[in-house]
Protein backbone atom coordinates (compact mmCIF):
# COMPACT_ATOMS: atom_id res chain seq x y z
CA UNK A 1 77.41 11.75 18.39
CA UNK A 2 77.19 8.37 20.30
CA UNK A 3 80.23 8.52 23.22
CA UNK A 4 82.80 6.03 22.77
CA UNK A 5 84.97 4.49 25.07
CA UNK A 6 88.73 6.14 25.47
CA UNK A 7 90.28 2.14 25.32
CA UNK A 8 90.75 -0.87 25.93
CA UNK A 9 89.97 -0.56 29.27
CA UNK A 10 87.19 1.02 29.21
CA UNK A 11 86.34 4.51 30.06
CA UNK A 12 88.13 7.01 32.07
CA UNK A 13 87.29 8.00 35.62
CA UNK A 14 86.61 11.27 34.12
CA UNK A 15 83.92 9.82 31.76
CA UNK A 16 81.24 9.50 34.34
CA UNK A 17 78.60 6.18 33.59
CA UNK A 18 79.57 4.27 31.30
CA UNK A 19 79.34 4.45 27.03
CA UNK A 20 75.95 3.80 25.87
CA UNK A 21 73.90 4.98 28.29
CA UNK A 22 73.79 8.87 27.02
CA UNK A 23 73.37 9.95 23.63
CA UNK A 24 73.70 13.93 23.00
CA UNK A 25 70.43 15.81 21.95
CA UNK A 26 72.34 19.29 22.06
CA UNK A 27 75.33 21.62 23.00
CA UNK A 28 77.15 19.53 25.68
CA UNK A 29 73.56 18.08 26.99
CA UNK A 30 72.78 14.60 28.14
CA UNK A 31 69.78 12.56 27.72
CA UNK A 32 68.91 8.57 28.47
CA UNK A 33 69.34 6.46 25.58
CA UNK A 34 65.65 4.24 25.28
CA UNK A 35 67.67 1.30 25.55
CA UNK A 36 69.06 2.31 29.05
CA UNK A 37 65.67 1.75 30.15
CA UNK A 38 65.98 -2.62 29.37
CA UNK A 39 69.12 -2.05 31.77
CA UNK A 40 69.89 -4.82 34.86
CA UNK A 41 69.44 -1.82 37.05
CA UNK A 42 65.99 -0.55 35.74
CA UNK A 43 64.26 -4.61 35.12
CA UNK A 44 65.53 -5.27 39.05
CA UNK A 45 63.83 -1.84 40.45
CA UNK A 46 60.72 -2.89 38.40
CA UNK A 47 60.57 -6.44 39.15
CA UNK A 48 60.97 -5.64 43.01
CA UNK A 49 58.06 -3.01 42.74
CA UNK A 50 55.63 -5.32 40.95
CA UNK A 51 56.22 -8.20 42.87
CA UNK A 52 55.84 -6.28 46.55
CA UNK A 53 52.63 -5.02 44.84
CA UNK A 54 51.63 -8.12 43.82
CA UNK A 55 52.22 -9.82 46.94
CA UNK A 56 50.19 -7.65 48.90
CA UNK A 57 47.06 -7.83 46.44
CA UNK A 58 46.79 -11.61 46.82
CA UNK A 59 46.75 -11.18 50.41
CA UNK A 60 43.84 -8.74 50.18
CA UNK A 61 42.08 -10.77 47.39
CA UNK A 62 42.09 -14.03 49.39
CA UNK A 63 40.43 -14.64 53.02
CA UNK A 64 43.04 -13.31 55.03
CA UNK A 65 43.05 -11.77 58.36
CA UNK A 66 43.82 -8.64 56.48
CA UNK A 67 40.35 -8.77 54.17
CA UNK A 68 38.56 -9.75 57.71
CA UNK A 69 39.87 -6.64 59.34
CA UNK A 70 38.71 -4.55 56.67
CA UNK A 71 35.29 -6.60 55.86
CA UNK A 72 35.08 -5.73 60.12
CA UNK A 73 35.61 -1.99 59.19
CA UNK A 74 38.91 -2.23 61.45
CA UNK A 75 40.71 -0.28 59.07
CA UNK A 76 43.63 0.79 61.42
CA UNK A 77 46.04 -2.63 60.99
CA UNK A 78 45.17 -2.84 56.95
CA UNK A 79 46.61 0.95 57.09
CA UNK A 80 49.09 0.24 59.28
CA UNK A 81 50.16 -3.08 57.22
CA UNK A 82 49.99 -0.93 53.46
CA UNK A 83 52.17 1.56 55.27
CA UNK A 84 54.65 -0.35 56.27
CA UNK A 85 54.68 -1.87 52.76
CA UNK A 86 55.15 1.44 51.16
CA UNK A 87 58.08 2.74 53.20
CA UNK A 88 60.03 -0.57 52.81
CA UNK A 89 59.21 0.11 49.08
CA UNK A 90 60.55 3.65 49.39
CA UNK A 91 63.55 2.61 51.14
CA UNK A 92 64.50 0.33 48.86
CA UNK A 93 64.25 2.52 46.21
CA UNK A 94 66.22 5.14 48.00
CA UNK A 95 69.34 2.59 48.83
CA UNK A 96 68.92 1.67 45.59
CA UNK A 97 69.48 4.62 43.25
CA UNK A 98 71.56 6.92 45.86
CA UNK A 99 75.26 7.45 45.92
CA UNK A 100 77.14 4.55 48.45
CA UNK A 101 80.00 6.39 48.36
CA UNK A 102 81.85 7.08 45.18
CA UNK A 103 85.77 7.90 45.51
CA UNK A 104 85.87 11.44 43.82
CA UNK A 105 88.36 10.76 40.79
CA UNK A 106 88.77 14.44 40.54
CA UNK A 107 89.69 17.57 43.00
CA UNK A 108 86.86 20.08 43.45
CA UNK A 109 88.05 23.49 41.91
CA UNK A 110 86.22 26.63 43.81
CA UNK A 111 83.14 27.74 41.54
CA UNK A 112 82.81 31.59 41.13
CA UNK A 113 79.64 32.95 39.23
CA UNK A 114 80.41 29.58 37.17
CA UNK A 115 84.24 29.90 36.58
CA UNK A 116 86.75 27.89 37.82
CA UNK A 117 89.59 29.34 40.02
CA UNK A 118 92.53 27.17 41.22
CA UNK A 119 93.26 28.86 43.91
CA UNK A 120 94.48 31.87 41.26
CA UNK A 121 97.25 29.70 40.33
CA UNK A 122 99.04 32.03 37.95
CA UNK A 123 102.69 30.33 37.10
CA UNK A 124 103.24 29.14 33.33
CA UNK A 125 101.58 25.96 33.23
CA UNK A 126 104.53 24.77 30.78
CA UNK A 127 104.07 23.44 27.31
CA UNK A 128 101.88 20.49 27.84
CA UNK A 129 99.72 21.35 30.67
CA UNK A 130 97.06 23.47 31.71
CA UNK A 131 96.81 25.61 34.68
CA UNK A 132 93.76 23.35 36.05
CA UNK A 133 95.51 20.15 35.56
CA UNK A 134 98.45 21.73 37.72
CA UNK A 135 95.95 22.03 40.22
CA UNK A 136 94.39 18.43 40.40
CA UNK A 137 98.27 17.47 40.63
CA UNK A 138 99.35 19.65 43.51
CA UNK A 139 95.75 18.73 44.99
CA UNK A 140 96.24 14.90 44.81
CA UNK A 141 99.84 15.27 46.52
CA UNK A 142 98.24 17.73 49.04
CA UNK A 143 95.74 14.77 49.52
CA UNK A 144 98.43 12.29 49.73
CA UNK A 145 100.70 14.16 51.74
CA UNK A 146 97.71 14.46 54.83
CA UNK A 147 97.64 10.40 55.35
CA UNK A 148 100.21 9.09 57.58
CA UNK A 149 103.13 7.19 55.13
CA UNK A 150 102.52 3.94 57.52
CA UNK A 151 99.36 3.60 55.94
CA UNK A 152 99.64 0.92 53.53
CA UNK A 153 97.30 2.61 50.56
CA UNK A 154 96.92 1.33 47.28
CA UNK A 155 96.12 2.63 43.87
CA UNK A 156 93.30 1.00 42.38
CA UNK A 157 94.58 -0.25 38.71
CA UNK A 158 91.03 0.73 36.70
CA UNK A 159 90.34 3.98 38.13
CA UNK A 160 94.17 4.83 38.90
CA UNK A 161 93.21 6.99 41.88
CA UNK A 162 95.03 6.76 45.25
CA UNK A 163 91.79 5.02 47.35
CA UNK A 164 90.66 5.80 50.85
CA UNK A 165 91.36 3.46 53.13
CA UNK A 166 88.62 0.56 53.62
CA UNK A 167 87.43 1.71 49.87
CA UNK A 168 87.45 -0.91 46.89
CA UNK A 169 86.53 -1.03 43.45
CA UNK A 170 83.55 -2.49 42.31
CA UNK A 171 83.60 -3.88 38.69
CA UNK A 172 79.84 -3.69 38.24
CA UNK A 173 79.46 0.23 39.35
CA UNK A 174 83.06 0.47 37.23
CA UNK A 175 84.09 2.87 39.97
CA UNK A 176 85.21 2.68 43.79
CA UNK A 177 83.58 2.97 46.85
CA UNK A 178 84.42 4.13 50.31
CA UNK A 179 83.98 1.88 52.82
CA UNK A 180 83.08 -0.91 50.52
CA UNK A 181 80.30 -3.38 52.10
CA UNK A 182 79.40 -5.65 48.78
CA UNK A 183 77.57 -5.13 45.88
CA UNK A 184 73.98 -6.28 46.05
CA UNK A 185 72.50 -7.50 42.95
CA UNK A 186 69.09 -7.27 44.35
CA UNK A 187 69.38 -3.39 45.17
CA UNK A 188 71.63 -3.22 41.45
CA UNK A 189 73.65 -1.08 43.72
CA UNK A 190 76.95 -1.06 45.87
CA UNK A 191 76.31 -1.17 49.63
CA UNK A 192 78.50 1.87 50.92
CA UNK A 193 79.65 4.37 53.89
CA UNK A 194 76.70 6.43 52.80
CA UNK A 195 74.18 3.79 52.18
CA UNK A 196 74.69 1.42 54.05
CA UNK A 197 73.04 2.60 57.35
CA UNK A 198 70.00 2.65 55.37
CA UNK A 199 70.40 -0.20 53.93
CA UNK A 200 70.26 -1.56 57.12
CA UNK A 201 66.82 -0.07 57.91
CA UNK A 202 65.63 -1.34 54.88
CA UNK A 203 66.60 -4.70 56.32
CA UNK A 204 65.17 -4.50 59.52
CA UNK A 205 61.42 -2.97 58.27
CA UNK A 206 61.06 -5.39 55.22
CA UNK A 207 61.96 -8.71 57.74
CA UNK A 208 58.96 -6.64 59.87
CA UNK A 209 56.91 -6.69 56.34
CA UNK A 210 57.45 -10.27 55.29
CA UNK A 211 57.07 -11.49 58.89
CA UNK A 212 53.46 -9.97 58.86
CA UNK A 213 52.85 -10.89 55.75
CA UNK A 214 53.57 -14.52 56.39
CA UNK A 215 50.99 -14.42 58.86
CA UNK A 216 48.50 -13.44 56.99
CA UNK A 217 48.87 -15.66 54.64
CA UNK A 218 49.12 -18.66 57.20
CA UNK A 219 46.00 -16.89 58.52
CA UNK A 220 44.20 -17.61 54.67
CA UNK A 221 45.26 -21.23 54.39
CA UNK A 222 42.54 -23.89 55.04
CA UNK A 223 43.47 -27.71 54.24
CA UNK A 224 40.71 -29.66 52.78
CA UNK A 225 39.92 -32.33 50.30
CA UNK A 226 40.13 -32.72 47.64
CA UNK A 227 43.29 -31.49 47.11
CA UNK A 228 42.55 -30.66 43.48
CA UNK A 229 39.99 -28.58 44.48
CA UNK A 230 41.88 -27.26 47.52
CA UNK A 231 44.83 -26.40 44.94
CA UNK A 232 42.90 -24.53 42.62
CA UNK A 233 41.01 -22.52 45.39
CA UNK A 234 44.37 -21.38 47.50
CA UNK A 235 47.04 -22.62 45.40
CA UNK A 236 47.96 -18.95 44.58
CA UNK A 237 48.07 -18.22 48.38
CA UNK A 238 49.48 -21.32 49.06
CA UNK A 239 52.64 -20.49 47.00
CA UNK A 240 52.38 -16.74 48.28
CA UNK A 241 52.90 -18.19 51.90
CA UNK A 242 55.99 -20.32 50.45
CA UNK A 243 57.77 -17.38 48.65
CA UNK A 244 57.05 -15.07 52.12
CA UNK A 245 59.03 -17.77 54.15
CA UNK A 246 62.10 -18.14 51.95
CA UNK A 247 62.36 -13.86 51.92
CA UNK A 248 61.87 -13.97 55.54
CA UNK A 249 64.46 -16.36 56.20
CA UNK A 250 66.72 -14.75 53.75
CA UNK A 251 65.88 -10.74 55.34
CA UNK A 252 66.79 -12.25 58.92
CA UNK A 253 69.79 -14.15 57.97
CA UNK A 254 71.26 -10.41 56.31
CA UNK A 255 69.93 -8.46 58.98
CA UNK A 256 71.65 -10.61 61.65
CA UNK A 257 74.92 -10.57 59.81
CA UNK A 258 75.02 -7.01 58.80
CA UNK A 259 73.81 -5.99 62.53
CA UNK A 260 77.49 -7.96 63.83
CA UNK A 261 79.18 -6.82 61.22
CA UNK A 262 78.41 -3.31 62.09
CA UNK A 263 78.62 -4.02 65.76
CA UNK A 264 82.33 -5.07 65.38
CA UNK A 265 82.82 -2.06 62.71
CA UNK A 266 83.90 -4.50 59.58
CA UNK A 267 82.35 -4.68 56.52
CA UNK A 268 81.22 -7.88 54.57
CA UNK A 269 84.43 -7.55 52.05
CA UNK A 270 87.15 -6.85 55.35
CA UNK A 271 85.17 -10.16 57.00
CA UNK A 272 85.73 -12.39 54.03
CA UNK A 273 88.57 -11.09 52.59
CA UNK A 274 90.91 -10.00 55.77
CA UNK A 275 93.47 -12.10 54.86
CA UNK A 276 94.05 -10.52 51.12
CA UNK A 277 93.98 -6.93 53.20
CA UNK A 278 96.71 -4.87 53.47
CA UNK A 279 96.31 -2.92 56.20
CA UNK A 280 94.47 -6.25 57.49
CA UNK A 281 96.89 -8.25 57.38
CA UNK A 282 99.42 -5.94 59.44
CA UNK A 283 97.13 -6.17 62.28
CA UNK A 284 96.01 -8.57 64.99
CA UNK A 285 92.38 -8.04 64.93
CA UNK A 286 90.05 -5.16 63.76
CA UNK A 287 91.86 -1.86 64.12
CA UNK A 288 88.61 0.08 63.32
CA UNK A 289 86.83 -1.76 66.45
CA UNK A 290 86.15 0.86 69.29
CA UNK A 291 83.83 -0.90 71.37
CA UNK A 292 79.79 -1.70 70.34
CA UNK A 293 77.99 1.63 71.75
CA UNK A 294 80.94 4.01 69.74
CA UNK A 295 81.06 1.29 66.67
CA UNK A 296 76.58 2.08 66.59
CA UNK A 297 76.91 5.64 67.44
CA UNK A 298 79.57 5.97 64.53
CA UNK A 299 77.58 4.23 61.51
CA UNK A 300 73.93 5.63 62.05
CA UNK A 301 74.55 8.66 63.66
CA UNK A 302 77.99 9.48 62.05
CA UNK A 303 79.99 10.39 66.07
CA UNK A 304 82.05 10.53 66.67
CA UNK A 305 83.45 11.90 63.39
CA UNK A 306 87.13 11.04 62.06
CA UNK A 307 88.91 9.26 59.11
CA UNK A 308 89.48 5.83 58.65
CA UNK A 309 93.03 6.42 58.05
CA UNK A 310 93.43 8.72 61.15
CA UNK A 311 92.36 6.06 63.59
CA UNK A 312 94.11 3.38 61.93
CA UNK A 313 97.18 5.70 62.58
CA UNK A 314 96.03 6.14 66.48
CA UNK A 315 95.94 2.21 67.14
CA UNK A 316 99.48 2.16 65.36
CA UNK A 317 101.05 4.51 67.29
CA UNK A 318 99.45 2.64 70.49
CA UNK A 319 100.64 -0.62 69.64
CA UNK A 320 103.94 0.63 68.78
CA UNK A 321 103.72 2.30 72.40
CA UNK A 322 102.57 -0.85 74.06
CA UNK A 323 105.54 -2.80 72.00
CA UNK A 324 107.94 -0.83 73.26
């Protein structure tokens, strides 16, 4: 049977992706529906694939440096150049279909030879509840009661779990995300804590891709009359070199941003938004800042390690100190 939704709201944390997507082919088993595959999603991935393929074919079709280097039998820089190509291709792909950083809607149960143990919780569960649902309750508080109370947490009103500070929900995922950056249309994807370093590197290596690219194509382009002629001979090329500038410009302008974002340690939503943020608004300027080399250190290379909420919680307690 075809999953519906639980209400009006749509479905439950619990329900995983949403209705529509899965129909059931057996016992508790899951398989894509055959229209999932005419999803936003999938016709992004695919359009972004064909048209980096594409691309690069026109500049090896058309006298470019590229097809001189390999009519030369220089075959290192057309390597080199395909390469580079591939792995921006790759890491696109990755950011694209990997996990930014879901909030976990439910507490993870320990897993013995496939059973579930609560922590041998053994007390009657009472009338209306189950043993395991005592547990996610004693878990969340157990969750709740290890963030300092000053911390102004909310509880996000579609998913109706306590979020992490810096986390948000995003309507198109229909779920929320730790450190929330934005969600990216292109990638058909929320930019997260765990994405969002490489999504950075994807940044950096496809400006790298495009900028080389629009070289070559300069490199192709020979003005002559007339321009009918000229059109029909490079025309293709022509509006190869044009679409290469405006991804260019539009890869450094993201790259630039995202690089001071992440150099101050804010996020796109925190920078826009600060003033509609709690825990924000409660502060002078960016309590998450700890200086450029520990801000870099922290996103790509994850040190030094810590919650959000327990340094927000250190640079309360020191400008209470420095108040008083």
């Amino acid at each position: 049977p075809v999953r519906q939704p639980s209400g009006g709201r749509g479905p439950s944390p619990s329900e995983g992706p949403p209705p529509g997507r899965f129909f059931r082919v057996g016992p508790g088993a899951k398989a894509m529906a055959p229209w999932a595959l005419l999803s936003p999603g999938v016709l992004v991935r695919t359009g972004h694939t064909v048209l980096t393929w594409g691309i690069t074919l026109v500049l090896f079709l058309h006298d470019t440096a590229l097809r001189q280097w390999e009519e030369q039998g220089e075959l290192l820089l057309p390597l080199t150049f395909l390469l580079l190509v591939l792995g921006s291709l790759l890491l696109y792909l990755a950011v694209s279909l990997m996990d930014p950083g879901y909030v976990n809607t439910q507490p993870q149960p320990q897993v013995t030879k496939g059973l579930l143990v609560p922590e041998e919780r053994s007390r009657d569960p009472g009338p209306d509840k189950t043993p395991f649902s005592n547990f996610q309750e004693e878990a969340k508080e157990e969750q709740t009661a290890m963030v300092p109370q000053a911390i102004p947490l909310r509880r996000c009103r579609y998913c109706l779990v306590l979020q992490p500070l810096r986390a948000r929900h995003c309507r198109e995922c229909r779920r929320c995300v730790r450190r929330y950056d934005h969600h990216c249309p292109w990638m058909g994807n929320c930019v997260g804590e765990r994405n969002h370093p490489l999504f950075t590197a994807y940044l950096a290596l496809q400006l790298v891709v495009l900028l080389w690219g629009l070289y070559l194509a300069w490199s192709g382009l020979r003005f002559f009359q007339p321009w009918g002629l000229w059109l029909r001979s490079v025309g293709l090329l022509f509006a190869t070199f044009l679409l290469l500038f405006l991804f260019s410009s539009v890869a450094g302008l993201l790259l630039a941003s995202h690089l001071y974002l992440v150099a101050s340690n804010t996020t796109t939503w925190e920078f826009i938004s600060s003033h509609r943020i709690a825990y924000l608004r409660q502060r002078p300027g960016n309590p998450f800042d700890r200086g450029l080399v520990r801000n870099l250190a922290h996103f790509f290379c994850g040190w030094p390690s810590g919650s959000w909420e327990t340094l927000w919680a250190e640079e309360e307690e020191e400008g209470s100190t420095q108040a008083a």
